[in-house]
PDB file of N, CA and C in Angstrom:
ATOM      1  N   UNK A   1      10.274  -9.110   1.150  1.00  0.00           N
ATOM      2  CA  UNK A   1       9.045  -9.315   1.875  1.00  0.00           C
ATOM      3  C   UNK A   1       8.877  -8.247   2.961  1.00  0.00           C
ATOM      4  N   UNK A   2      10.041  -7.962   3.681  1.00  0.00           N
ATOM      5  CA  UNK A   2      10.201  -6.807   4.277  1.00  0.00           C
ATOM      6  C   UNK A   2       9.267  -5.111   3.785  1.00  0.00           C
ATOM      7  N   UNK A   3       9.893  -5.225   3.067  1.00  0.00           N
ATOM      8  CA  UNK A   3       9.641  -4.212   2.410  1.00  0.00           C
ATOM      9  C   UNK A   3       7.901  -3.738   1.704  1.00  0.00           C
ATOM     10  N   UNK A   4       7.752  -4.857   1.626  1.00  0.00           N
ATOM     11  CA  UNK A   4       6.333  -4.857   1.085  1.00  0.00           C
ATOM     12  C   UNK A   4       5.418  -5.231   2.429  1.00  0.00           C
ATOM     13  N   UNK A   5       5.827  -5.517   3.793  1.00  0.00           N
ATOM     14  CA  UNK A   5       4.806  -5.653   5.011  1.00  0.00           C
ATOM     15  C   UNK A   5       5.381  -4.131   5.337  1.00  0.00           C
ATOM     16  N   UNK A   6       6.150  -3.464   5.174  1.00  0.00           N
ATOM     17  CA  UNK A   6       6.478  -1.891   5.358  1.00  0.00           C
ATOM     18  C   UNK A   6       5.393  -0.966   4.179  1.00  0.00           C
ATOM     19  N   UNK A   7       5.357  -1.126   3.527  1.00  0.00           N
ATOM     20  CA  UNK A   7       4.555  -0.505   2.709  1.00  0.00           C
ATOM     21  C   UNK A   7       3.193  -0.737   2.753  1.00  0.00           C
ATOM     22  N   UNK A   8       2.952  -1.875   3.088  1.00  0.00           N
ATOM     23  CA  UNK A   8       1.800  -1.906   3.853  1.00  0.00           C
ATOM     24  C   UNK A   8       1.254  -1.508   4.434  1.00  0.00           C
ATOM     25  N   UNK A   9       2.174  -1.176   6.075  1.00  0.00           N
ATOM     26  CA  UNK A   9       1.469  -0.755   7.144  1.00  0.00           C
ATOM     27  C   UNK A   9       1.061   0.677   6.443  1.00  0.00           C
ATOM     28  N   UNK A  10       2.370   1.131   5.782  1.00  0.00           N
ATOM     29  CA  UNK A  10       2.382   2.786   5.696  1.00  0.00           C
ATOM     30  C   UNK A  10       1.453   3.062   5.119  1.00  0.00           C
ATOM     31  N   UNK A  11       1.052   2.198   4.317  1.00  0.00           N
ATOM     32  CA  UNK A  11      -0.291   2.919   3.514  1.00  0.00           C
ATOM     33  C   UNK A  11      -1.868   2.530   4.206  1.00  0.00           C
ATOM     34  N   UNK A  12      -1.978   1.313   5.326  1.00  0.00           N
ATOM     35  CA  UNK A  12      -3.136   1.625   6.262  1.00  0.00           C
ATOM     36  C   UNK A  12      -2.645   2.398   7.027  1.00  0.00           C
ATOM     37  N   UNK A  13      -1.973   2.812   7.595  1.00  0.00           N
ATOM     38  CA  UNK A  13      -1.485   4.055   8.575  1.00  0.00           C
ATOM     39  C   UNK A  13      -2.188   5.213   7.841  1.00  0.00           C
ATOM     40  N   UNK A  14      -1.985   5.532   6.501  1.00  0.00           N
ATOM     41  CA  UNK A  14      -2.041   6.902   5.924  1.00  0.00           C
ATOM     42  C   UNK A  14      -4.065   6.472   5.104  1.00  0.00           C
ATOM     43  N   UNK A  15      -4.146   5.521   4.927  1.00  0.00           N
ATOM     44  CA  UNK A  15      -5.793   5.759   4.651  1.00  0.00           C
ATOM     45  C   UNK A  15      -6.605   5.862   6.302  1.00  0.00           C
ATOM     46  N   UNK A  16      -6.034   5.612   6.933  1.00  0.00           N
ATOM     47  CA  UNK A  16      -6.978   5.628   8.296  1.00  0.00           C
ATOM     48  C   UNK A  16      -7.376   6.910   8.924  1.00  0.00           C
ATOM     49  N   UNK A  17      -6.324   7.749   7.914  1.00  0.00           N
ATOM     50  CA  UNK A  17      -7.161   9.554   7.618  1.00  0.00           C
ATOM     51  C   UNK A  17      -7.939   9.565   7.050  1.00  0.00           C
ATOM     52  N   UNK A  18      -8.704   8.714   6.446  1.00  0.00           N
ATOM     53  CA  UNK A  18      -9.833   9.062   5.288  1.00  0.00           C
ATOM     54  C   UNK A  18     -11.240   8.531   6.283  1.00  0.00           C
ATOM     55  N   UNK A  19     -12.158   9.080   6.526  1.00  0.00           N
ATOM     56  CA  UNK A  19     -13.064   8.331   6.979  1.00  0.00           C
ATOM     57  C   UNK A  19     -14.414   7.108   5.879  1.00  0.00           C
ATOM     58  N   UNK A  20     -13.808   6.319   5.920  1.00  0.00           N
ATOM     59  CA  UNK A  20     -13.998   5.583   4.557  1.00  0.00           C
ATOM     60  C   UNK A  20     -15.616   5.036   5.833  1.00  0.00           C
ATOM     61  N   UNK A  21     -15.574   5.068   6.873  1.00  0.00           N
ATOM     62  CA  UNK A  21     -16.709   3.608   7.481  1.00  0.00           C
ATOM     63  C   UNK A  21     -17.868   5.495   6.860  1.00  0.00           C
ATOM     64  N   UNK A  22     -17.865   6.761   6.846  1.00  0.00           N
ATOM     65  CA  UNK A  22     -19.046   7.541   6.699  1.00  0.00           C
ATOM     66  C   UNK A  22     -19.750   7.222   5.498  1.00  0.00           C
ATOM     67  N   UNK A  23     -18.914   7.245   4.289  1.00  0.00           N
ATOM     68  CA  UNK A  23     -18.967   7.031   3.116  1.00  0.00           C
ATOM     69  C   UNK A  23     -20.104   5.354   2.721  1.00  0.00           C
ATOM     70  N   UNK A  24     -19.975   4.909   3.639  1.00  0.00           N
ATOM     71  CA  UNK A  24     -20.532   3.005   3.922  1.00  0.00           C
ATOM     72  C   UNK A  24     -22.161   3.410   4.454  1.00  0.00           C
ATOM     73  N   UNK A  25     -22.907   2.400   4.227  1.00  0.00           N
ATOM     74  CA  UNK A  25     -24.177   2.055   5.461  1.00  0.00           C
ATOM     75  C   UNK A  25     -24.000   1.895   6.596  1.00  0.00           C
ATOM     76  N   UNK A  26     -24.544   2.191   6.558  1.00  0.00           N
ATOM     77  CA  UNK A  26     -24.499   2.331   8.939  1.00  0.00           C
ATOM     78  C   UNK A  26     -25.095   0.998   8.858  1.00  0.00           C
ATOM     79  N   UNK A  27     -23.895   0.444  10.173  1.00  0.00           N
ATOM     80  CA  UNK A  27     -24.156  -0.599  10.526  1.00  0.00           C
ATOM     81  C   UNK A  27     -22.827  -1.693   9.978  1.00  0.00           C
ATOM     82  N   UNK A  28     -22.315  -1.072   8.927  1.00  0.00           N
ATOM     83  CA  UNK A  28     -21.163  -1.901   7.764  1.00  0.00           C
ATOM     84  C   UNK A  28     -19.471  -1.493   7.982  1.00  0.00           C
ATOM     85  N   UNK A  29     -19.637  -1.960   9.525  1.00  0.00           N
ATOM     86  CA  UNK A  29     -18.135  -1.241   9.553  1.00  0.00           C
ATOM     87  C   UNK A  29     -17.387  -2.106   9.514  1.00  0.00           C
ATOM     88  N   UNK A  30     -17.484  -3.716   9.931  1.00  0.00           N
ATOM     89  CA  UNK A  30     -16.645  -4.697   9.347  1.00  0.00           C
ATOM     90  C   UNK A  30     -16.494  -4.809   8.124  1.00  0.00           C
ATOM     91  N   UNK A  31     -17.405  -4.598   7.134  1.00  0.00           N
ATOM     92  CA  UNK A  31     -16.963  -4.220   5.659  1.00  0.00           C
ATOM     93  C   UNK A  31     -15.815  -3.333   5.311  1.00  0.00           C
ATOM     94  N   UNK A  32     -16.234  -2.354   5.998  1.00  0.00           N
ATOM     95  CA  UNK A  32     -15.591  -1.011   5.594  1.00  0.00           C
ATOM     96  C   UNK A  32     -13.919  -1.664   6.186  1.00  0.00           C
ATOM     97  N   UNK A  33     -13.760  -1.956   7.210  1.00  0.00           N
ATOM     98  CA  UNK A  33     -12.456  -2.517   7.823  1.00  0.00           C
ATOM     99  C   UNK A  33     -11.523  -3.709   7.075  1.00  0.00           C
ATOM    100  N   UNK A  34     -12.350  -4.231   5.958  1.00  0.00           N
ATOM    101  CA  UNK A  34     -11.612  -5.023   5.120  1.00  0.00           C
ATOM    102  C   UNK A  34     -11.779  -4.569   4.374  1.00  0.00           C
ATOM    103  N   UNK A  35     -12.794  -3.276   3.848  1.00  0.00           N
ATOM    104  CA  UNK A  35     -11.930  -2.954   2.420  1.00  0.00           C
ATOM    105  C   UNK A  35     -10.799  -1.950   2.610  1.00  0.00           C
ATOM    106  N   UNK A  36     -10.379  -1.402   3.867  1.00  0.00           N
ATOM    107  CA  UNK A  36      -9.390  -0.413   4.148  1.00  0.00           C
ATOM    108  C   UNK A  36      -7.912  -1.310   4.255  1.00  0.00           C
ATOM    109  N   UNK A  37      -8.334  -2.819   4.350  1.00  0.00           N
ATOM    110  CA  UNK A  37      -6.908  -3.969   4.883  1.00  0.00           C
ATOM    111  C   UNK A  37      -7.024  -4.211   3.069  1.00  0.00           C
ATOM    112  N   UNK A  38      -7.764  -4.288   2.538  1.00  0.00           N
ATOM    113  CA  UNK A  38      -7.508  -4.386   1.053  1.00  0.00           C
ATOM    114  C   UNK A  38      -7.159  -3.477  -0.295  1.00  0.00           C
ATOM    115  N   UNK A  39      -7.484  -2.080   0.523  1.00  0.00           N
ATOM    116  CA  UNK A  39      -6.646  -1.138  -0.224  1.00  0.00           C
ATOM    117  C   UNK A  39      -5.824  -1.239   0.100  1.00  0.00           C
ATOM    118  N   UNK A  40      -4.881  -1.473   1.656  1.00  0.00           N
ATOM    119  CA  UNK A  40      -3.931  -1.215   1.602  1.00  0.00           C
ATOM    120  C   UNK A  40      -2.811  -2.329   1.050  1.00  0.00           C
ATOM    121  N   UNK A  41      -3.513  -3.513   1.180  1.00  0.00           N
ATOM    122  CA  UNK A  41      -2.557  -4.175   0.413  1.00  0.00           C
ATOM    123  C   UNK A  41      -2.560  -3.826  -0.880  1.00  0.00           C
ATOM    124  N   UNK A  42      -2.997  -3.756  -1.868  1.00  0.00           N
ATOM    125  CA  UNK A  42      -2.956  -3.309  -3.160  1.00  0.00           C
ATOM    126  C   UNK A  42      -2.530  -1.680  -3.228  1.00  0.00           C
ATOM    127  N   UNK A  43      -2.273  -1.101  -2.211  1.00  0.00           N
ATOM    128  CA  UNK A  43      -1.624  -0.156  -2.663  1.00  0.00           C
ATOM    129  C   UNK A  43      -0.090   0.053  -2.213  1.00  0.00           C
ATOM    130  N   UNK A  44       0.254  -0.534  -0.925  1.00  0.00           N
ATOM    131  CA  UNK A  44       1.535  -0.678   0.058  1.00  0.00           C
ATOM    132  C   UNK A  44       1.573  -2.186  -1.333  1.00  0.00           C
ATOM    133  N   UNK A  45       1.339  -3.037  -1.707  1.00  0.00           N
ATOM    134  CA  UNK A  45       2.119  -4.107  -2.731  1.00  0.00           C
ATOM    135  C   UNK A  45       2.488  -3.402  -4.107  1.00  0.00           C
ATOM    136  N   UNK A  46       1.775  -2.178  -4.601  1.00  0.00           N
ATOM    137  CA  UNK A  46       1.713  -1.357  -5.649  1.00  0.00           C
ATOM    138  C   UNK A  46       3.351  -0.486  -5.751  1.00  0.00           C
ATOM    139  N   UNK A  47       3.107   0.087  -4.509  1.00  0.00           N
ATOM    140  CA  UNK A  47       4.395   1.078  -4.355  1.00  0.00           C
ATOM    141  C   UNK A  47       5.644  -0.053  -3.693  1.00  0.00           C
ATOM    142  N   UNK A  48       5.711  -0.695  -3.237  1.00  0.00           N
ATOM    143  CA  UNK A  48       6.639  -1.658  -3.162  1.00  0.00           C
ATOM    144  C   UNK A  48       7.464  -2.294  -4.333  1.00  0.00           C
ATOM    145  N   UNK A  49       6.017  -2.357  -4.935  1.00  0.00           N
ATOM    146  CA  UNK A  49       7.176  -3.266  -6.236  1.00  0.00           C
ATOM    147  C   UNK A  49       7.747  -2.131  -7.695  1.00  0.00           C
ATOM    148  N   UNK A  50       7.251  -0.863  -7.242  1.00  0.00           N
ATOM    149  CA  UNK A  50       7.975   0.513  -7.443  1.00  0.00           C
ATOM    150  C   UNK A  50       9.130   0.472  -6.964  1.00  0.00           C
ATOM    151  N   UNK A  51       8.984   0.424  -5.815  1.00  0.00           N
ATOM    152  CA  UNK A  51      10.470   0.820  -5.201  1.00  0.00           C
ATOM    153  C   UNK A  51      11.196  -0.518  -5.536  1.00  0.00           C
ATOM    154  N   UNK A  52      10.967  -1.480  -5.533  1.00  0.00           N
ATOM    155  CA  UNK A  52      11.815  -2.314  -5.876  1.00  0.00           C
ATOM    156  C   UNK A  52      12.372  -2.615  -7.075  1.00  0.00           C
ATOM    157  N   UNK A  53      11.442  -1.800  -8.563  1.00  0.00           N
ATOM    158  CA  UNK A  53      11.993  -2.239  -9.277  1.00  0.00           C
ATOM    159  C   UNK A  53      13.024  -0.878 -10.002  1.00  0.00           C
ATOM    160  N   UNK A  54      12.746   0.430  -8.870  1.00  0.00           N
ATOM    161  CA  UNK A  54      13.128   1.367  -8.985  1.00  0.00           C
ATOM    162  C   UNK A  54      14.653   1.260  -8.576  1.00  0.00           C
ATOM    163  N   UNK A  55      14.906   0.098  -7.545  1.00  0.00           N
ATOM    164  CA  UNK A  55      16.455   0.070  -7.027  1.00  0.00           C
ATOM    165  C   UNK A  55      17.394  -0.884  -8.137  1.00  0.00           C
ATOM    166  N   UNK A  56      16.819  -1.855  -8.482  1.00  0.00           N
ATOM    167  CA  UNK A  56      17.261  -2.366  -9.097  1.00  0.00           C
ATOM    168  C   UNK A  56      17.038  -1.858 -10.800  1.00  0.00           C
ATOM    169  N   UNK A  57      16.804  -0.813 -11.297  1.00  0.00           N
ATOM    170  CA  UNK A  57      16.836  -0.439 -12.525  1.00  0.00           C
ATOM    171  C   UNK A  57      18.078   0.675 -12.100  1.00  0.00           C
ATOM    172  N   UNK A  58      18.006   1.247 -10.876  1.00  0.00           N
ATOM    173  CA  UNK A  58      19.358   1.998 -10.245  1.00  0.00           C
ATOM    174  C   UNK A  58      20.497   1.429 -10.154  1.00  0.00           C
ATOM    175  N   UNK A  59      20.690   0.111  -9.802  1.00  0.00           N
ATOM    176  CA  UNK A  59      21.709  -0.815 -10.192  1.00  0.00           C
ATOM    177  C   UNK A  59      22.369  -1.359 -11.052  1.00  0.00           C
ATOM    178  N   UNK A  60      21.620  -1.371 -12.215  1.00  0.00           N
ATOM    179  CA  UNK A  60      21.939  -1.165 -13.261  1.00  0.00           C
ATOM    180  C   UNK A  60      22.714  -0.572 -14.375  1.00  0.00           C
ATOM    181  N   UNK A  61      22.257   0.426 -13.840  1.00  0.00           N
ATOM    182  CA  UNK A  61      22.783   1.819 -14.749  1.00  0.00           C
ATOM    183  C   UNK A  61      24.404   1.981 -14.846  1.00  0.00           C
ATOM    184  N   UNK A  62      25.258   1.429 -13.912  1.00  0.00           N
ATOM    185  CA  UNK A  62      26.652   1.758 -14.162  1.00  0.00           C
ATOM    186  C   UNK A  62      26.671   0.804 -15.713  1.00  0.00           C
ATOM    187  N   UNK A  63      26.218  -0.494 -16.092  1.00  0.00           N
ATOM    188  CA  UNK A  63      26.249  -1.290 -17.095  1.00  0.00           C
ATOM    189  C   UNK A  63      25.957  -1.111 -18.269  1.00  0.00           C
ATOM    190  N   UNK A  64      25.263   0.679 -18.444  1.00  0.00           N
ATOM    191  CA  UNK A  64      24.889   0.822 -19.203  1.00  0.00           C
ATOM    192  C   UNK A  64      26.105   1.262 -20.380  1.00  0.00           C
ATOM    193  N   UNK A  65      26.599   1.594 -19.917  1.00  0.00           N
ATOM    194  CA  UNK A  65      28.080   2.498 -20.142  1.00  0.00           C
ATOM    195  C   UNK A  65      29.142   1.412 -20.271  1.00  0.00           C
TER     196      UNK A  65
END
């Protein structure tokens, strides 16, 4: 769970370079502010369960043998 509220932040940290509210209607910036909390969950939950299933397929591997 750790790991995936870490990947989280990191990835609203790193879209909050994008100016996503220009791209929107003026006036729609509470929109724009939940769809930036909803990319980032779907993308910080995306790469999380990468890395997670990346460690544990690494763990593995001595068993292969």
């Amino acid at each position: 769970m750790i790991i995936h509220l870490t990947f989280i932040a990191l990835a609203f940290w790193s879209l909050q370079a994008l100016r996503i509210d220009k791209a929107l209607r003026v006036n729609k910036v509470m929109q724009a502010r939940v769809l930036l909390i909803l990319l980032s969950v779907a993308i910080g939950s995306s790469v999380a369960d990468f890395f997670l299933s990346y460690s544990s397929w690494a763990q593995q591997l001595p068993y292969i043998w």
